[in-house]
N, C-alpha and C. Protein backbone atom coordinates (compact mmCIF):
# COMPACT_ATOMS: atom_id res chain seq x y z
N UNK A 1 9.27 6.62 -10.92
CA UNK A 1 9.24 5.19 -10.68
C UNK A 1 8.09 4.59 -11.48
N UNK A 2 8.39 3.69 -12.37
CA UNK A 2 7.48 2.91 -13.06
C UNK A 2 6.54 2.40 -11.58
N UNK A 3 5.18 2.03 -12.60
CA UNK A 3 4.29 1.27 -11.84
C UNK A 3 4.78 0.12 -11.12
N UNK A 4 5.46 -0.68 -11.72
CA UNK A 4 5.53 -2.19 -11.85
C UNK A 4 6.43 -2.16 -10.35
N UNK A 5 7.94 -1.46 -10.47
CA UNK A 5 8.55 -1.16 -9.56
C UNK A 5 7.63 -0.53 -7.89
N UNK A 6 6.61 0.14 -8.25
CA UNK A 6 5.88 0.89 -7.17
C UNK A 6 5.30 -0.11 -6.32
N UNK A 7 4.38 -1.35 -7.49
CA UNK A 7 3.91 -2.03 -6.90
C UNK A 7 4.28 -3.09 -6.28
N UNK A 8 5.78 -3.81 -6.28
CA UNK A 8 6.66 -3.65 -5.57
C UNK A 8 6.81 -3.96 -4.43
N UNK A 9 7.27 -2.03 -4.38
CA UNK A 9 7.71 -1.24 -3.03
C UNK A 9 6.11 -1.95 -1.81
N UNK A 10 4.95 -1.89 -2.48
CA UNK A 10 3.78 -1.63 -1.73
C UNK A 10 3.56 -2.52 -1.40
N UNK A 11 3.94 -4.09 -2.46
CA UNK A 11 3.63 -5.26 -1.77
C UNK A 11 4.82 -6.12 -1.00
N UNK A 12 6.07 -5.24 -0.67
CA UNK A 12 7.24 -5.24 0.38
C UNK A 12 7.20 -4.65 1.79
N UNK A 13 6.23 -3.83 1.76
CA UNK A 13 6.08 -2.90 2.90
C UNK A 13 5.68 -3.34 3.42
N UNK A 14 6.12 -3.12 5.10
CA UNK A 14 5.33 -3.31 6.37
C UNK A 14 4.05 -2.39 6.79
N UNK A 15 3.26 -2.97 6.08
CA UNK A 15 1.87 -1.70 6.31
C UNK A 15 0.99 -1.49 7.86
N UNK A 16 1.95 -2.55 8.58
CA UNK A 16 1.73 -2.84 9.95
C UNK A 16 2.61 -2.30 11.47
N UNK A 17 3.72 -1.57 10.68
CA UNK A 17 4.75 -0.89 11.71
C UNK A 17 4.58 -0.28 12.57
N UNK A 18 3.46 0.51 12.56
CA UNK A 18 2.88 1.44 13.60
C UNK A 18 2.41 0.45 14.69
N UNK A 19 2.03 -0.55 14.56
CA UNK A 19 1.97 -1.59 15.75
C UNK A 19 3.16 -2.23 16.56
N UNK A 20 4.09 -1.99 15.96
CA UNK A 20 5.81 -2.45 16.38
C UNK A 20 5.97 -1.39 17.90
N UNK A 21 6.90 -2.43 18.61
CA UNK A 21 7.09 -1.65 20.12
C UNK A 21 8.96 -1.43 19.91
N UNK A 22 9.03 -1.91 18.98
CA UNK A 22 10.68 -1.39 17.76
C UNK A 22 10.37 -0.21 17.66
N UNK A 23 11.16 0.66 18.30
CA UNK A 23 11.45 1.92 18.10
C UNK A 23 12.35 1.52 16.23
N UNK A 24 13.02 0.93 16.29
CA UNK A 24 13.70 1.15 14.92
C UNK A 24 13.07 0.54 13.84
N UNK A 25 11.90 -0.35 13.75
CA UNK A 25 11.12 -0.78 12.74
C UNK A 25 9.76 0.28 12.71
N UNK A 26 9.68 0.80 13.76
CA UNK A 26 8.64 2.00 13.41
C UNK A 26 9.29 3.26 12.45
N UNK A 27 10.50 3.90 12.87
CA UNK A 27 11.35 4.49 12.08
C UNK A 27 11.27 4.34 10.75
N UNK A 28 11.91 2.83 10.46
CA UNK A 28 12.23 2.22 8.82
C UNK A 28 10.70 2.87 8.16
N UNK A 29 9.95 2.05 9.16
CA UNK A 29 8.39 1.81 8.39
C UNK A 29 8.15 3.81 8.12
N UNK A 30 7.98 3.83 9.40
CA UNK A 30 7.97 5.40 8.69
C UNK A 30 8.65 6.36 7.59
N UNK A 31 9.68 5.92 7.27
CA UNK A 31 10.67 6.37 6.21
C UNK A 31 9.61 5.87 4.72
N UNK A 32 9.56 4.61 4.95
CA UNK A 32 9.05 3.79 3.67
C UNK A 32 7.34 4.41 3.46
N UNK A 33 7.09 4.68 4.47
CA UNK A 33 5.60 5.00 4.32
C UNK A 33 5.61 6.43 3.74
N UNK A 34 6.38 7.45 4.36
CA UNK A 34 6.72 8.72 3.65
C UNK A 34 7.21 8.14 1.99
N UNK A 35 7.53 7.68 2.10
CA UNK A 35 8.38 8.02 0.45
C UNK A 35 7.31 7.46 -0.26
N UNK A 36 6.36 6.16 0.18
CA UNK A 36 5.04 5.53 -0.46
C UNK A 36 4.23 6.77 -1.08
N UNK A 37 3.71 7.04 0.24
CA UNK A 37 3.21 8.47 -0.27
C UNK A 37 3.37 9.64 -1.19
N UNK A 38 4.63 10.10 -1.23
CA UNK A 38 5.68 10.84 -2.02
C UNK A 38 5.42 10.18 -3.89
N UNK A 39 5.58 8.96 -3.49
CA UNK A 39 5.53 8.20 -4.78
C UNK A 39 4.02 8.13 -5.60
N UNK A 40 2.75 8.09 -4.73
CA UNK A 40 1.62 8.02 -5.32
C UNK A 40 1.33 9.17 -5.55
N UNK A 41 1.75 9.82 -5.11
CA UNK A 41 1.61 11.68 -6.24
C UNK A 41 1.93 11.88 -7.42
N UNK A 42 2.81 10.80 -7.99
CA UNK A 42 3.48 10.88 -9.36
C UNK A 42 2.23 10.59 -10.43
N UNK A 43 1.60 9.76 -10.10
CA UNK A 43 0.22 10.15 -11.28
C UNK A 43 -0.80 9.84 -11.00
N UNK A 44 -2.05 9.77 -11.34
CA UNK A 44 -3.20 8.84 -10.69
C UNK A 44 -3.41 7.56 -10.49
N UNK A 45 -2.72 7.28 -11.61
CA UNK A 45 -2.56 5.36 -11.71
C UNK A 45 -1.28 4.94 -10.55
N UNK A 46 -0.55 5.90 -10.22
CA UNK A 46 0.30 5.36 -8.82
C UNK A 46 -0.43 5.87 -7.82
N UNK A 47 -1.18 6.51 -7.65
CA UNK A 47 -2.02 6.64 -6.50
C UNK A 47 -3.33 5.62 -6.44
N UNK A 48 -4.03 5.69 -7.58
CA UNK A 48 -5.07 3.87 -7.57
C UNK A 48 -4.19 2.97 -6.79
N UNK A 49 -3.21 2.77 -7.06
CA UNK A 49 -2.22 1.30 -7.20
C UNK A 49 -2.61 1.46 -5.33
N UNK A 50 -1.55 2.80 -4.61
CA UNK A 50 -1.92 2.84 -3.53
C UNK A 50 -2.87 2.52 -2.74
N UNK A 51 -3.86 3.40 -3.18
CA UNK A 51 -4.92 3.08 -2.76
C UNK A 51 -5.59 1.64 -2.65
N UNK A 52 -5.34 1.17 -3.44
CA UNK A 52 -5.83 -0.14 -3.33
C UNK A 52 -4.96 -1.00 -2.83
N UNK A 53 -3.93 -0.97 -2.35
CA UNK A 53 -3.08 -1.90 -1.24
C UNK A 53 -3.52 -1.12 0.13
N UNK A 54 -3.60 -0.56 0.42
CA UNK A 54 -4.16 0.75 1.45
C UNK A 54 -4.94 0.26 1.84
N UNK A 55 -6.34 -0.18 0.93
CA UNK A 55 -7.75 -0.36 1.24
C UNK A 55 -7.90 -2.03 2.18
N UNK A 56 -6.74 -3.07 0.99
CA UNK A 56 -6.20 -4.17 1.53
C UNK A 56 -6.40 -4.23 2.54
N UNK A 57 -4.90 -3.77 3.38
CA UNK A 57 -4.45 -3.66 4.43
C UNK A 57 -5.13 -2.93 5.41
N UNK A 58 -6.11 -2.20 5.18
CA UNK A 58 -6.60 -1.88 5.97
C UNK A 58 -8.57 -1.43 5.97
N UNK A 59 -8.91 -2.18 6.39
CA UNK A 59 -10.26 -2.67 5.96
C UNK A 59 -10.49 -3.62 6.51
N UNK A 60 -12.30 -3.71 7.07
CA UNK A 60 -12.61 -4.97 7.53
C UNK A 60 -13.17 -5.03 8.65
N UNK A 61 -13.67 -5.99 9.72
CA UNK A 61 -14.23 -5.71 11.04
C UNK A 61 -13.04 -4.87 11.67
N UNK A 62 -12.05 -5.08 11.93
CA UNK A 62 -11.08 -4.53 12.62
C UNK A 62 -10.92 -3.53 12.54
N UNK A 63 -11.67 -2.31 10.94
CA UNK A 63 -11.55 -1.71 11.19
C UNK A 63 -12.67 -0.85 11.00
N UNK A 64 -13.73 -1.40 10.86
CA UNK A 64 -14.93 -0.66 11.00
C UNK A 64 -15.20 -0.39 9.40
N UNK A 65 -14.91 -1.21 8.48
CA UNK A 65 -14.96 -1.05 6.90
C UNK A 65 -15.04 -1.84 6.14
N UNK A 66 -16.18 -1.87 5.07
CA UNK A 66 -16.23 -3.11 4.33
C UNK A 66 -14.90 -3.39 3.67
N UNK A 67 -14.56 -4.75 3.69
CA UNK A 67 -13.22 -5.74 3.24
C UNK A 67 -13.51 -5.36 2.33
N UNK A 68 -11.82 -4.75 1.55
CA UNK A 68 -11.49 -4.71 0.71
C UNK A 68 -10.80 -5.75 0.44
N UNK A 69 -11.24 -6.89 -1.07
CA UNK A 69 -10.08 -8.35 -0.65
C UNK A 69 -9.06 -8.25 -1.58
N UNK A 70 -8.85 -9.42 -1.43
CA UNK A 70 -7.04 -9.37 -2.09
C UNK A 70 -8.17 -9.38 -3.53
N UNK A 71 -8.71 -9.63 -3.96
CA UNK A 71 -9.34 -10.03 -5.62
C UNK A 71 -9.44 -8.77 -5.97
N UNK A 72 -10.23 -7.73 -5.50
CA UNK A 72 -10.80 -6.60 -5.23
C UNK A 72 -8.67 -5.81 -5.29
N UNK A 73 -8.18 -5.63 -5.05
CA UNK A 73 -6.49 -4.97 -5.02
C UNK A 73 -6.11 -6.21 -6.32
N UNK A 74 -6.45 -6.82 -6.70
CA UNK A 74 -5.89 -7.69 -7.59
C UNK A 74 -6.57 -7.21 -8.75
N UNK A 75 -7.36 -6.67 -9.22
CA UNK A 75 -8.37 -6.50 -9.71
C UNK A 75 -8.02 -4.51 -10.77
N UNK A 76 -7.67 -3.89 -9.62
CA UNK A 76 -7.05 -2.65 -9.55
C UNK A 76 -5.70 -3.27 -9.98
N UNK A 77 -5.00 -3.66 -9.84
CA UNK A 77 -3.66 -4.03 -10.28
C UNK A 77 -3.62 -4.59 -11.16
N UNK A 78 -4.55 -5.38 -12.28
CA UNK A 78 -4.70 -5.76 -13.41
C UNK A 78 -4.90 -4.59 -14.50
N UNK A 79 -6.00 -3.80 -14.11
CA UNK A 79 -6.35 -2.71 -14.34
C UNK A 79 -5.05 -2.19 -14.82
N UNK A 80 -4.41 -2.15 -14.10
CA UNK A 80 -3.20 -0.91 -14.44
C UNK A 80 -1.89 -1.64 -14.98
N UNK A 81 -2.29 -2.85 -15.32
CA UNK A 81 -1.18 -3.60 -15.96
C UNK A 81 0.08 -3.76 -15.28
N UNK A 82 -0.16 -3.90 -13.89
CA UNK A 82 1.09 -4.54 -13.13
C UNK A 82 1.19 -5.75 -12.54
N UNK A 83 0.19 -6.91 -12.80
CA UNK A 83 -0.46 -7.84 -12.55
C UNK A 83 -0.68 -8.60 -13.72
């Protein structure tokens, strides 16, 4: 999977599913989150890409981690010419 396509998938995803009381949107999400994963193994620059929607989404008081911001994932995604 090209980058462009990956990044995408990452900025389509529900990176929030595990909070769903949807038994069947936890499922989906879990399917999509496996194959996310699966997918950032393909090179380092699809694993950056990850990582840095990752850091996004999850980061911040809420979670005990300096904010990663959208500029900061925008920034990484320029980087890698999918942006």
């Amino acid at each position: 999977m090209i980058l462009q396509e990956f990044d995408q998938k990452l900025q389509n995803h529900d990176w929030y599913y595990n909070y769903s009381d949807d038994g069947r949107v936890w499922r989906a999400g879990e399917q999509v989150e496996n194959e996310i994963r699966s997918i950032s193994k393909l090179s380092p620059q699809h694993l950056a890409l990850f990582k840095a929607w990752n850091q996004y989404y999850f980061s911040g008081p809420s979670f005990e981690k300096p904010q990663f911001t959208e500029a900061q994932r925008d920034a990484v995604r320029v980087a890698l010419g999918v942006l």
